[in-house]
N, C-alpha and C. Protein backbone atom coordinates (compact mmCIF):
# COMPACT_ATOMS: atom_id res chain seq x y z
N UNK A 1 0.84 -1.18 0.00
CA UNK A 1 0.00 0.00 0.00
C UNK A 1 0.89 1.25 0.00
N UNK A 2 0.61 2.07 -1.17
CA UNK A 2 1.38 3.45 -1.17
C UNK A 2 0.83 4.14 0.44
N UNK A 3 2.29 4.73 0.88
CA UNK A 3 2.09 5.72 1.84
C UNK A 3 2.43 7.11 1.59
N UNK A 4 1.41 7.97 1.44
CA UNK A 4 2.07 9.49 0.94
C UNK A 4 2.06 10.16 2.23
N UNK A 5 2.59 11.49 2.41
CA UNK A 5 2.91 12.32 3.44
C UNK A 5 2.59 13.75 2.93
N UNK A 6 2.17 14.75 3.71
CA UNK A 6 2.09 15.86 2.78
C UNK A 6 3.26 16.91 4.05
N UNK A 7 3.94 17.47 2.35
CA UNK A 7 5.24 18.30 3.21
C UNK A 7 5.13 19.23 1.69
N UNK A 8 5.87 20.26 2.94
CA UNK A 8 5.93 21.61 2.14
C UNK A 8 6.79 21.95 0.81
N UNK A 9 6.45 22.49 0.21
CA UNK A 9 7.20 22.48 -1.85
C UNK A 9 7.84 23.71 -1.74
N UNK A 10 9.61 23.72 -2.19
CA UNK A 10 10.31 24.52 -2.32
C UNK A 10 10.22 24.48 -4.23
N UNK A 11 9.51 24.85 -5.06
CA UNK A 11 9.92 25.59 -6.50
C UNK A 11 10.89 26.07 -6.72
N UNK A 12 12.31 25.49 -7.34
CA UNK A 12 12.95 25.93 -8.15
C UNK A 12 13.23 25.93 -9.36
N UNK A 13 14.37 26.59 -9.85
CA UNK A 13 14.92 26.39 -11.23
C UNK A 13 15.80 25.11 -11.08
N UNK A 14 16.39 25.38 -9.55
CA UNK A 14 17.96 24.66 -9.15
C UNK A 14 17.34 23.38 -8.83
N UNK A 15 17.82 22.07 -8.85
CA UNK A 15 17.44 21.33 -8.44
C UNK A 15 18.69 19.86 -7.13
N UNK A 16 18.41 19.55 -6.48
CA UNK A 16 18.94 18.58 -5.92
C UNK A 16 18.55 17.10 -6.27
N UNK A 17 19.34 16.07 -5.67
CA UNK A 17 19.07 14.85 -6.09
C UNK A 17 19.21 14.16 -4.77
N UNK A 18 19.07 12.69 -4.16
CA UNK A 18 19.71 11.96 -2.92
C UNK A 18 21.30 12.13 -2.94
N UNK A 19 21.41 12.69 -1.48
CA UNK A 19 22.63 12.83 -1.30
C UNK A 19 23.33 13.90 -1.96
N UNK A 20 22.42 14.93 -2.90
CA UNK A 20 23.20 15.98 -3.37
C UNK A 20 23.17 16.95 -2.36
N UNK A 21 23.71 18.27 -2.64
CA UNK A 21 23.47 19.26 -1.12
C UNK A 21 23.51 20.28 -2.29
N UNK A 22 22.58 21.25 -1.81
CA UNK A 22 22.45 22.85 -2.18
C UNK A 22 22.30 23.83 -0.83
N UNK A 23 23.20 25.26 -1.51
CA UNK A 23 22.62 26.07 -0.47
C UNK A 23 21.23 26.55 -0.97
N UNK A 24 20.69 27.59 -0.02
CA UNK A 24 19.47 28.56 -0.44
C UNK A 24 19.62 29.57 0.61
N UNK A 25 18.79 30.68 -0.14
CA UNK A 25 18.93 32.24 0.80
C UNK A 25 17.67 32.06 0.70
N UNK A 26 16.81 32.23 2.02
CA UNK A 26 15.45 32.16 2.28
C UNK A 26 15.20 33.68 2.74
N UNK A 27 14.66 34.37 1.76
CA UNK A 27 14.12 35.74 2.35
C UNK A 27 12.58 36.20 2.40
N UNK A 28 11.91 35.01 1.77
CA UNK A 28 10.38 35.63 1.93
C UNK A 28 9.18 34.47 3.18
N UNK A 29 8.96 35.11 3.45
CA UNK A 29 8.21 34.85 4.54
C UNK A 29 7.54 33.78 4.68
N UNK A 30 6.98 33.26 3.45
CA UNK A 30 6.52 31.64 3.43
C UNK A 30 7.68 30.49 3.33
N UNK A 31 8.54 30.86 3.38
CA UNK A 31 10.04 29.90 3.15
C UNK A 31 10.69 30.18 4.66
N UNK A 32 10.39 31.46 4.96
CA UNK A 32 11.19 31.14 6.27
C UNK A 32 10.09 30.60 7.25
N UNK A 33 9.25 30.28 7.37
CA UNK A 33 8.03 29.71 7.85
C UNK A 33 8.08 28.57 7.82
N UNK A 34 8.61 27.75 6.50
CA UNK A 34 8.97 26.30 6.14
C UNK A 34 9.90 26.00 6.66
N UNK A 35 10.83 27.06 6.85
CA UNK A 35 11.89 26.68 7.13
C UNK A 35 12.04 26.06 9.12
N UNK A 36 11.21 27.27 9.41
CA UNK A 36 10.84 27.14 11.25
C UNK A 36 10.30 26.12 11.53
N UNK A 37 9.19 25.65 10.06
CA UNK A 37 8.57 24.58 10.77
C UNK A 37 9.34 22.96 10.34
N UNK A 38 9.93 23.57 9.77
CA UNK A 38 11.17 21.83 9.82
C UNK A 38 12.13 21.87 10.55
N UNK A 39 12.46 22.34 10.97
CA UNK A 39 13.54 22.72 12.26
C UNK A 39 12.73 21.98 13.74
N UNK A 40 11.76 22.73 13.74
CA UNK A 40 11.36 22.48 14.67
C UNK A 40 10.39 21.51 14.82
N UNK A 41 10.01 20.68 13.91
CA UNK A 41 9.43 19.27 13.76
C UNK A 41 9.88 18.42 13.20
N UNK A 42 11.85 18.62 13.11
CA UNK A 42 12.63 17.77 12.47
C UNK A 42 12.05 17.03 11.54
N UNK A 43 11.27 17.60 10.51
CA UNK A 43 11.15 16.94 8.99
C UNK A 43 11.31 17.42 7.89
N UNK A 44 11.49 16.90 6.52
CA UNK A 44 11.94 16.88 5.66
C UNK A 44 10.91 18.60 4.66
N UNK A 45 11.30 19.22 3.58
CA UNK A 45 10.53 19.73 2.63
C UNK A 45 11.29 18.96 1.09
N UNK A 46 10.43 19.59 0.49
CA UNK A 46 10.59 19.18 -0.67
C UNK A 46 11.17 19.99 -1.94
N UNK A 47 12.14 20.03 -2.38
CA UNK A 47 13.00 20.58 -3.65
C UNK A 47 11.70 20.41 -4.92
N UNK A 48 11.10 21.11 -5.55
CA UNK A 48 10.75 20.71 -6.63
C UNK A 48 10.93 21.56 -7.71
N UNK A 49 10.51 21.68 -9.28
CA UNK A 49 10.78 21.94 -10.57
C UNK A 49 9.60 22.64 -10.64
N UNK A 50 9.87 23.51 -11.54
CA UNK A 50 8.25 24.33 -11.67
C UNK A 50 8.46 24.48 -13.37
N UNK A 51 7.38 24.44 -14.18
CA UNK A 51 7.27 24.75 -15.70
C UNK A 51 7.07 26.35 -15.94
N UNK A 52 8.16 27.42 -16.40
CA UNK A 52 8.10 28.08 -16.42
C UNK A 52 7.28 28.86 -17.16
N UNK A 53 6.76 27.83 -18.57
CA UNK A 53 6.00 28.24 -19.09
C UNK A 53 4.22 28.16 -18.34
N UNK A 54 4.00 27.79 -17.30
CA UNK A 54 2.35 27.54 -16.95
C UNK A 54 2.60 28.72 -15.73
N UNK A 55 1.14 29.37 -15.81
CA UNK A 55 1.02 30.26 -14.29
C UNK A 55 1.74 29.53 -13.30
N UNK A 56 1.55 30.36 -12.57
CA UNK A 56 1.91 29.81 -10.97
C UNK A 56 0.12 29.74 -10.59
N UNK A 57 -0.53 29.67 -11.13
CA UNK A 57 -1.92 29.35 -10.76
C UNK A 57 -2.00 28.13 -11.24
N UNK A 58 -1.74 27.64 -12.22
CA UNK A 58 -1.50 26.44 -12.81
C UNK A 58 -1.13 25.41 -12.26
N UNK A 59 -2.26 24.14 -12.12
CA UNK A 59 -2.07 22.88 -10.98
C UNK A 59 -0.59 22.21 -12.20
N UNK A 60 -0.65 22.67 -13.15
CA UNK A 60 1.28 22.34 -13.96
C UNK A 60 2.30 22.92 -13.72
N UNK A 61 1.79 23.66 -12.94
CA UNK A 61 3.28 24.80 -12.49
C UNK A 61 4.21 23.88 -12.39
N UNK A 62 3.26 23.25 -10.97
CA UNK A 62 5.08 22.24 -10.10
C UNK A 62 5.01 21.02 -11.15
N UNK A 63 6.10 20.31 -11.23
CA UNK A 63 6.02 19.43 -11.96
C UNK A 63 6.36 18.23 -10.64
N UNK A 64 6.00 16.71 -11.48
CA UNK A 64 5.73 16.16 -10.55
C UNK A 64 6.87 15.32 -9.40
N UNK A 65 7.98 15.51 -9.93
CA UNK A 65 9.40 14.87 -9.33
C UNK A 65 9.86 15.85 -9.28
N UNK A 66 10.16 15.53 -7.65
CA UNK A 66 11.09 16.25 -6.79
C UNK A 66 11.62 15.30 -6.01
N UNK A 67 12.73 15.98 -4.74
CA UNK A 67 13.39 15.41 -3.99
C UNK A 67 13.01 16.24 -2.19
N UNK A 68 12.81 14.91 -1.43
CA UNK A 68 12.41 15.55 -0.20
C UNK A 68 14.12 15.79 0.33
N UNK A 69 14.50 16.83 0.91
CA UNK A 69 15.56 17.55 1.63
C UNK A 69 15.33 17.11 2.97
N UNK A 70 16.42 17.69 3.69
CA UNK A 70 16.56 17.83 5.31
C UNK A 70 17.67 19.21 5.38
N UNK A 71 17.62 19.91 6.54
CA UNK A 71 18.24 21.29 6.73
C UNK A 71 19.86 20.51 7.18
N UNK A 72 20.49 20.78 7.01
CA UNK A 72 22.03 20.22 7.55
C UNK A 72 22.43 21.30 8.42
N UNK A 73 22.43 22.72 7.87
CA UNK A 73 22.95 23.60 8.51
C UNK A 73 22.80 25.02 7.83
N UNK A 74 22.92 26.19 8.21
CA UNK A 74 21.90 26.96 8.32
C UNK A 74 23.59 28.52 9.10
N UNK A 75 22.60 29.41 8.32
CA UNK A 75 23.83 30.63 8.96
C UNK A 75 23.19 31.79 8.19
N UNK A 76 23.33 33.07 9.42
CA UNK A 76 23.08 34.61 8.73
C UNK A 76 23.99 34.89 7.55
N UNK A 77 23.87 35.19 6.34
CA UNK A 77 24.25 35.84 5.64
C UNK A 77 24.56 36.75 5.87
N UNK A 78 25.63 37.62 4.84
CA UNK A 78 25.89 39.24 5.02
C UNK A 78 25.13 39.93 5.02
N UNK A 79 23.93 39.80 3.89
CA UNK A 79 22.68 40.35 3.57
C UNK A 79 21.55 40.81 4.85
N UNK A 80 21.75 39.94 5.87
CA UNK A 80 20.72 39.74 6.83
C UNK A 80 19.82 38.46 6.76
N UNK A 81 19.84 37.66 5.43
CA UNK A 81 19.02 37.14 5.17
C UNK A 81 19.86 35.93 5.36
N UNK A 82 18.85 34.71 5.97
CA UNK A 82 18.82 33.24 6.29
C UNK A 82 19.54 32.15 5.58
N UNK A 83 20.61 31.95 5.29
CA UNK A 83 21.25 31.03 4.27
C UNK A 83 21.08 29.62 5.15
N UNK A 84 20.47 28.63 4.06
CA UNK A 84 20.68 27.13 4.42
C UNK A 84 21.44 26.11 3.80
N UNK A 85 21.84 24.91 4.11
CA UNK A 85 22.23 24.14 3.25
C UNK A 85 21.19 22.76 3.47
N UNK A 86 20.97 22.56 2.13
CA UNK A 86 20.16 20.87 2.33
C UNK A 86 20.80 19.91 1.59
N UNK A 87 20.25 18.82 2.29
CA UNK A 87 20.75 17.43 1.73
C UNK A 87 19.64 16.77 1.00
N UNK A 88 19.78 16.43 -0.22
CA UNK A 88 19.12 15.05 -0.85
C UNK A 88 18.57 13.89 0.38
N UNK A 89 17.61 13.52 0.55
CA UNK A 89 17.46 12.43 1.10
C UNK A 89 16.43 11.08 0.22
N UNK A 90 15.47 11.50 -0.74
CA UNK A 90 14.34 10.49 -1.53
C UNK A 90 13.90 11.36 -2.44
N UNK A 91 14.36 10.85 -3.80
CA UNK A 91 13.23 11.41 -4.90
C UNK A 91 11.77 11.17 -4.49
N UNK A 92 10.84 11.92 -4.76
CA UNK A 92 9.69 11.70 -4.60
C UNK A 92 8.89 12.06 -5.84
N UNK A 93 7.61 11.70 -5.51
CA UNK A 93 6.43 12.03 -6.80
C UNK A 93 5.19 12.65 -5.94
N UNK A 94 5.20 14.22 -6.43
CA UNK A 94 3.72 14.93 -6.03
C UNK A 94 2.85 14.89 -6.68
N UNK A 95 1.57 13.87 -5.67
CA UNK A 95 0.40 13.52 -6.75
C UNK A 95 -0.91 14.46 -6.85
N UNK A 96 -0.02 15.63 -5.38
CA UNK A 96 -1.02 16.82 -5.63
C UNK A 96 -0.75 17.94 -4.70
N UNK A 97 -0.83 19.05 -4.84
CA UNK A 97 -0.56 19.89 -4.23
C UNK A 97 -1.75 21.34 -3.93
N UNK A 98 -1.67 22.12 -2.88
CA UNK A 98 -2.63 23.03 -3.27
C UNK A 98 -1.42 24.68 -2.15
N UNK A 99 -1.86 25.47 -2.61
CA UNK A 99 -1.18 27.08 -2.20
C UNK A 99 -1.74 27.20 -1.10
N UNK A 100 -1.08 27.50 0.23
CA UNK A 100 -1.92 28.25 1.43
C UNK A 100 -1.39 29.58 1.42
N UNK A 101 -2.19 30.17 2.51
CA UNK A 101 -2.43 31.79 2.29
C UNK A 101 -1.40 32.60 2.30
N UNK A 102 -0.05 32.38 2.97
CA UNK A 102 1.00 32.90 3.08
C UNK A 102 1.80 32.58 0.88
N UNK A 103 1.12 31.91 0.51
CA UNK A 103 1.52 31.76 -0.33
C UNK A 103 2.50 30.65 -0.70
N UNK A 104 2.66 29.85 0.49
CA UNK A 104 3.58 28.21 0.40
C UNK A 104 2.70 27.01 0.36
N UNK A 105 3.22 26.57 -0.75
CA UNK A 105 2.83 25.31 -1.61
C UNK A 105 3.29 23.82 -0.95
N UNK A 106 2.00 23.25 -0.11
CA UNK A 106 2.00 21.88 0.48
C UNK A 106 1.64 20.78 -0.91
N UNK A 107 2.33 19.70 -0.78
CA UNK A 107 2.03 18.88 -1.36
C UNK A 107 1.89 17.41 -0.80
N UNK A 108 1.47 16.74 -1.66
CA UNK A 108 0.87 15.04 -1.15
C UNK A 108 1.99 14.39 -1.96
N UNK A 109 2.63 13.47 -1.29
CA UNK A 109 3.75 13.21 -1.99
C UNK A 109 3.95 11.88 -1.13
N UNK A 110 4.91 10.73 -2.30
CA UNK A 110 5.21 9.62 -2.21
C UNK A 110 6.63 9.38 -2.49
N UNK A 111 7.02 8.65 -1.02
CA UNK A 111 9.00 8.50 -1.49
C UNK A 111 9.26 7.22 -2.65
N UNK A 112 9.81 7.80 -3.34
CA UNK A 112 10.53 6.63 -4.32
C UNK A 112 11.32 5.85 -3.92
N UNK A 113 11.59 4.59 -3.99
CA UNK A 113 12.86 3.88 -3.99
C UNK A 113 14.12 4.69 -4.61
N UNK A 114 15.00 4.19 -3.98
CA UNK A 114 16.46 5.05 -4.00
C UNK A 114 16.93 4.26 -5.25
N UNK A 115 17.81 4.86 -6.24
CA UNK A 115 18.50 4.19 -7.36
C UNK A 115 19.26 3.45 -7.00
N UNK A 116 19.58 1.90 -7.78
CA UNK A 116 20.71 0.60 -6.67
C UNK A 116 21.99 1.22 -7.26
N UNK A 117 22.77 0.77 -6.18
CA UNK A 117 24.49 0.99 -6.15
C UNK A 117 24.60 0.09 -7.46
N UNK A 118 25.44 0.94 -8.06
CA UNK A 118 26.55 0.14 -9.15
C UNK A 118 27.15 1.12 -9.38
N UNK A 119 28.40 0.04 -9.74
CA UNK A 119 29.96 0.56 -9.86
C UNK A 119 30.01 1.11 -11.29
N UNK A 120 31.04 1.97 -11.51
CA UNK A 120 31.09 2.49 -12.67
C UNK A 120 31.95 1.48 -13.52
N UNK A 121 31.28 1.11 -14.78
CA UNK A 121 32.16 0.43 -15.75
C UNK A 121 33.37 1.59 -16.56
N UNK A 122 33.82 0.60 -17.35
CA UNK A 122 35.14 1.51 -17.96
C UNK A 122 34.30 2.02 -19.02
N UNK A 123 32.87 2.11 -19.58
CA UNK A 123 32.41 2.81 -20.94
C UNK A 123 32.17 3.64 -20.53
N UNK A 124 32.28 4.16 -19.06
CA UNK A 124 31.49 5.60 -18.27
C UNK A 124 32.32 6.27 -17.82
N UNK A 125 33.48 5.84 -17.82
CA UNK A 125 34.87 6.54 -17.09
C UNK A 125 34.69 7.74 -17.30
N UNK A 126 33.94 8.16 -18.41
CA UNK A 126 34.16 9.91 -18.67
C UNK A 126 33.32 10.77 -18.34
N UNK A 127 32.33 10.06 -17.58
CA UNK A 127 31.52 10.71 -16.72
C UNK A 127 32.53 11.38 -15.70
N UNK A 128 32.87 10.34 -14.71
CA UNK A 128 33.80 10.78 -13.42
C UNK A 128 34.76 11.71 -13.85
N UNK A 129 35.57 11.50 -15.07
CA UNK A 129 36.29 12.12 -15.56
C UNK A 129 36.11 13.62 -15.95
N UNK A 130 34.99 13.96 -16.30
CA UNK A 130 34.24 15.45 -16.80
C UNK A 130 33.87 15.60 -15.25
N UNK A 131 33.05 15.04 -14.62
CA UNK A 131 32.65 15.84 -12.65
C UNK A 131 33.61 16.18 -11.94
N UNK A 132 34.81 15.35 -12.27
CA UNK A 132 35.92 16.10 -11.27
C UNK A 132 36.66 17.12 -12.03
N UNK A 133 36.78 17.23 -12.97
CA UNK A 133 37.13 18.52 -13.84
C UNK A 133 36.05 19.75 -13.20
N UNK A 134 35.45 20.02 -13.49
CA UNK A 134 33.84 20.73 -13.27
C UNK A 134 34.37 21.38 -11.40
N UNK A 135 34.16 19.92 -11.15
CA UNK A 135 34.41 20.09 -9.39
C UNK A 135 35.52 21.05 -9.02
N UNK A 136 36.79 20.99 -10.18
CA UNK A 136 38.32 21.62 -9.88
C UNK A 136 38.19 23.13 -10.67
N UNK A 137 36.90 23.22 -11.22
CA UNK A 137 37.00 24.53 -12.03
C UNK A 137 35.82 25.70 -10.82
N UNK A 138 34.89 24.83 -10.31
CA UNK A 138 34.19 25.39 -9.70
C UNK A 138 34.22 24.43 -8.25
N UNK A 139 35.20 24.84 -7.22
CA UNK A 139 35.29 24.39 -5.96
C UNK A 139 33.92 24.95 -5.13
N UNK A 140 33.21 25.43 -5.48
CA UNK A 140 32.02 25.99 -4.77
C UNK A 140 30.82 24.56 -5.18
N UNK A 141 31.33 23.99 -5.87
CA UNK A 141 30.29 22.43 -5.57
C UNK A 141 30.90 21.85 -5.19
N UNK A 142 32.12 21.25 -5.84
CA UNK A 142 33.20 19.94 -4.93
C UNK A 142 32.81 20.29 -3.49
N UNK A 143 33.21 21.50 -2.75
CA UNK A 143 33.26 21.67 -1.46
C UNK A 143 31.94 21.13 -1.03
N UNK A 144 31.04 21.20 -1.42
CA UNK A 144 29.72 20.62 -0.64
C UNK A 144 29.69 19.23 -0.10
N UNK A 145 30.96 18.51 -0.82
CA UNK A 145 30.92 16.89 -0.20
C UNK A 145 31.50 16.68 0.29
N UNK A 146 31.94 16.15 1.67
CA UNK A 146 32.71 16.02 2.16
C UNK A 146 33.28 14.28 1.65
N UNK A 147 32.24 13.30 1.10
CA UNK A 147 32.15 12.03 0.55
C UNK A 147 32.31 11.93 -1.21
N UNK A 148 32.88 11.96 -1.50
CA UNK A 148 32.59 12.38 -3.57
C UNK A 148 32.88 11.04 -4.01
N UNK A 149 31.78 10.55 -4.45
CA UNK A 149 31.87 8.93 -4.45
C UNK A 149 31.79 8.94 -6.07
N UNK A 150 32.77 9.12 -6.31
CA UNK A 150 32.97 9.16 -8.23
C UNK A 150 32.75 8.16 -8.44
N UNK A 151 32.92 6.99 -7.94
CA UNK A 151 32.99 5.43 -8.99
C UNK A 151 31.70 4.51 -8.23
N UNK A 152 30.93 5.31 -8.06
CA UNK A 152 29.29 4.84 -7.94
C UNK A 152 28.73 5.50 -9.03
N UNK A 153 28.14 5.17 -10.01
CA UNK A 153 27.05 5.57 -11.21
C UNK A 153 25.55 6.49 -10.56
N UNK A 154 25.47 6.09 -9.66
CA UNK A 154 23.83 6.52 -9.29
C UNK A 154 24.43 7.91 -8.59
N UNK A 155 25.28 8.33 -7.66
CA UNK A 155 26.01 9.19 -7.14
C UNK A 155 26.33 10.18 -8.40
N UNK A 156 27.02 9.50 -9.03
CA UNK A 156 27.71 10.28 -10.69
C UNK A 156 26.37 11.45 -11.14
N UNK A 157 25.18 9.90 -11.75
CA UNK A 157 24.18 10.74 -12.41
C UNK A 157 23.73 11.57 -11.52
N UNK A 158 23.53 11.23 -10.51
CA UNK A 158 22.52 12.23 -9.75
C UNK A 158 23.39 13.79 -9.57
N UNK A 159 24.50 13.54 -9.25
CA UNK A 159 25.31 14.92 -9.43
C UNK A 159 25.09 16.09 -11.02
N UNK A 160 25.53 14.98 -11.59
CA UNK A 160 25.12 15.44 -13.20
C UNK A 160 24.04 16.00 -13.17
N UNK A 161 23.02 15.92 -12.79
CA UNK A 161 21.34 16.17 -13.09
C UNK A 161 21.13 17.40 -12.10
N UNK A 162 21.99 17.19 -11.09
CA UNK A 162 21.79 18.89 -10.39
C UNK A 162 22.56 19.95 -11.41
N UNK A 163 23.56 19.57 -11.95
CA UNK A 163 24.20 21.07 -12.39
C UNK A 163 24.00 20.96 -13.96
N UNK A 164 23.43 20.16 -15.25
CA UNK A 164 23.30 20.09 -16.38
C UNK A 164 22.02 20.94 -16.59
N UNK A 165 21.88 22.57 -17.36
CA UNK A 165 21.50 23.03 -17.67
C UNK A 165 20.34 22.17 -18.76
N UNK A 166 19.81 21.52 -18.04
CA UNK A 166 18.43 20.49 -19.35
C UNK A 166 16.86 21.20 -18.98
N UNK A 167 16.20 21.28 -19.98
CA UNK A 167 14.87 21.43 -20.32
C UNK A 167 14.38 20.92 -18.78
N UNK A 168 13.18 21.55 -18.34
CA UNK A 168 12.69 20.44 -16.64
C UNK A 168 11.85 19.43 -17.53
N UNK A 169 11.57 19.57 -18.41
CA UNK A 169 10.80 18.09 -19.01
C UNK A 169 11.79 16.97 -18.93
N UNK A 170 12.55 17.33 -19.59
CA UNK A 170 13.72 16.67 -19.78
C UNK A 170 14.37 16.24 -18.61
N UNK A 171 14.89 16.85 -17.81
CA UNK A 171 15.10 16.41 -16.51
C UNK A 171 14.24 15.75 -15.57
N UNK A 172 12.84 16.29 -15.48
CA UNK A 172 12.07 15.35 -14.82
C UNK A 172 11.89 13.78 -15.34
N UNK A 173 11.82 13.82 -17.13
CA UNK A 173 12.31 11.97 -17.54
C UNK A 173 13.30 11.45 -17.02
N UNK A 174 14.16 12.22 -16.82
CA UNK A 174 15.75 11.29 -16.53
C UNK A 174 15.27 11.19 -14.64
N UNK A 175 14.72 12.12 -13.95
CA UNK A 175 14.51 12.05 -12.33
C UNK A 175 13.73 10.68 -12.91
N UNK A 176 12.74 10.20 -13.07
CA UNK A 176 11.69 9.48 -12.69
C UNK A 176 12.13 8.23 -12.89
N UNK A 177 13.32 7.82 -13.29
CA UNK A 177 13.61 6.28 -13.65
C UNK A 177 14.00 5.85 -12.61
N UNK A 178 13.63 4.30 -13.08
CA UNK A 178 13.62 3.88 -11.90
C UNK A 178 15.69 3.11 -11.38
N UNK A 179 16.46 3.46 -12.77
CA UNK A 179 17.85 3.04 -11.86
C UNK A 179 18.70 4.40 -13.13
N UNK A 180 20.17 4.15 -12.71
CA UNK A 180 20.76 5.15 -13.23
C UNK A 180 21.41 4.62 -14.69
N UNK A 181 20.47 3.55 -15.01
CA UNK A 181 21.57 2.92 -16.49
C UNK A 181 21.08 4.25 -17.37
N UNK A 182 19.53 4.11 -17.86
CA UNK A 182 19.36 4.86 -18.81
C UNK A 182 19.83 6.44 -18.61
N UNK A 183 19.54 7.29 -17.82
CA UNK A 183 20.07 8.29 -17.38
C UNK A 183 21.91 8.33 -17.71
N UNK A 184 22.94 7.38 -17.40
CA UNK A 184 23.72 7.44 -17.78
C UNK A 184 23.83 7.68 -19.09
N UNK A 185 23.23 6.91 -19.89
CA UNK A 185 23.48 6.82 -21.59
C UNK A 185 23.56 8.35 -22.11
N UNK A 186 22.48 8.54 -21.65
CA UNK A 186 21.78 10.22 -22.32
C UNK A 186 22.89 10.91 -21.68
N UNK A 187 23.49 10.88 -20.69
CA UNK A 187 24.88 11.61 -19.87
C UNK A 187 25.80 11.56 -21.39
N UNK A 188 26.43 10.48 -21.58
CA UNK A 188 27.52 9.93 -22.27
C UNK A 188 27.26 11.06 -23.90
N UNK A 189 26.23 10.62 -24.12
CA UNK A 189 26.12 11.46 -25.12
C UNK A 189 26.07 12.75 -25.30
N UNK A 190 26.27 13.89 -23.79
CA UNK A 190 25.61 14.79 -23.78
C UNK A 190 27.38 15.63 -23.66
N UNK A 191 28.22 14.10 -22.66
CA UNK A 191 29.80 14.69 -22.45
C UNK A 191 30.86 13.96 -23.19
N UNK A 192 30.43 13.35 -24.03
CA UNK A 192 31.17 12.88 -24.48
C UNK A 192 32.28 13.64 -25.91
């Protein structure tokens, strides 16, 4: 029997994956609200994709794969304003969502199974090979891991899929599978 949970929807452009980490600057009032209330009921929100082309009135806005987060850690900015960092913890699928009055978007949502461990073969080497390049050009992502598990595939793609500038259609196909073979392929061709 599916078990859904309903937790609060962060809309971005940016996206996370399990085990990826992003920061965020939370300055408007329904986010720092989300933010108080996961802190303080130690649970998860949710990273999701929005279609830029549909209103924000539009039950298509959010699209339907996302990833539920957890707060890791958290600090004032220079700005004044709230900087966090989150962690990847479960792709998920929102099978529905609705706006409350402050203007933050709850959704009904179901955790996915996690993508299985496998090792990277030698036809993918150039995956790892292009992320740690990337990582050495821009130390402002490498630094986010303290673990950089290059020669796991599901680790690889999922990194890939946070920072590859792709269509959210497009990205939401490659989120929704269910392991990281096919997602690799479309990688290979994209860095190769």
């Amino acid at each position: 029997m599916t078990q859904y949970e309903e937790l609060p929807l962060f809309p971005l452009t940016a996206h996370v994956l399990p085990e990826g980490r992003l920061r965020l600057r939370i300055f408007e009032p329904r986010y720092t609200r989300l933010v108080k209330h996961c802190m303080s009921a130690q649970t998860d929100f949710v990273i999701c994709m929005f279609d830029p082309n549909e209103s924000k009135d539009s039950n298509n806005y959010i699209l339907p794969f996302g990833t539920a987060v957890s707060i890791i850690d958290f600090e004032m900015l220079d700005d004044g304003f709230l900087g966090i960092t989150v962690e990847g913890k479960d792709r998920v699928q929102i099978h529905a969502h609705h706006c409350e009055r402050d203007g933050l978007n709850m959704g009904r949502i179901e955790r996915l199974p996690p993508w299985p461990d496998k090792s990277l073969s030698s036809d993918k080497i150039i995956l790892r090979e292009r992320l740690q390049e990337i990582f050495q050009v821009y130390p402002e992502l490498g630094n986010l891991y303290e673990d950089e598990r290059f020669d796991e595939l599901s680790w690889l793609c999922q990194r890939w899929l946070e920072i590859l500038p792709l269509d959210v259609h497009a990205k939401q196909q490659l989120i929704k599978q269910d392991n990281p073979l096919e997602v690799s392929e479309y990688l290979l061709q994209l860095v190769s």
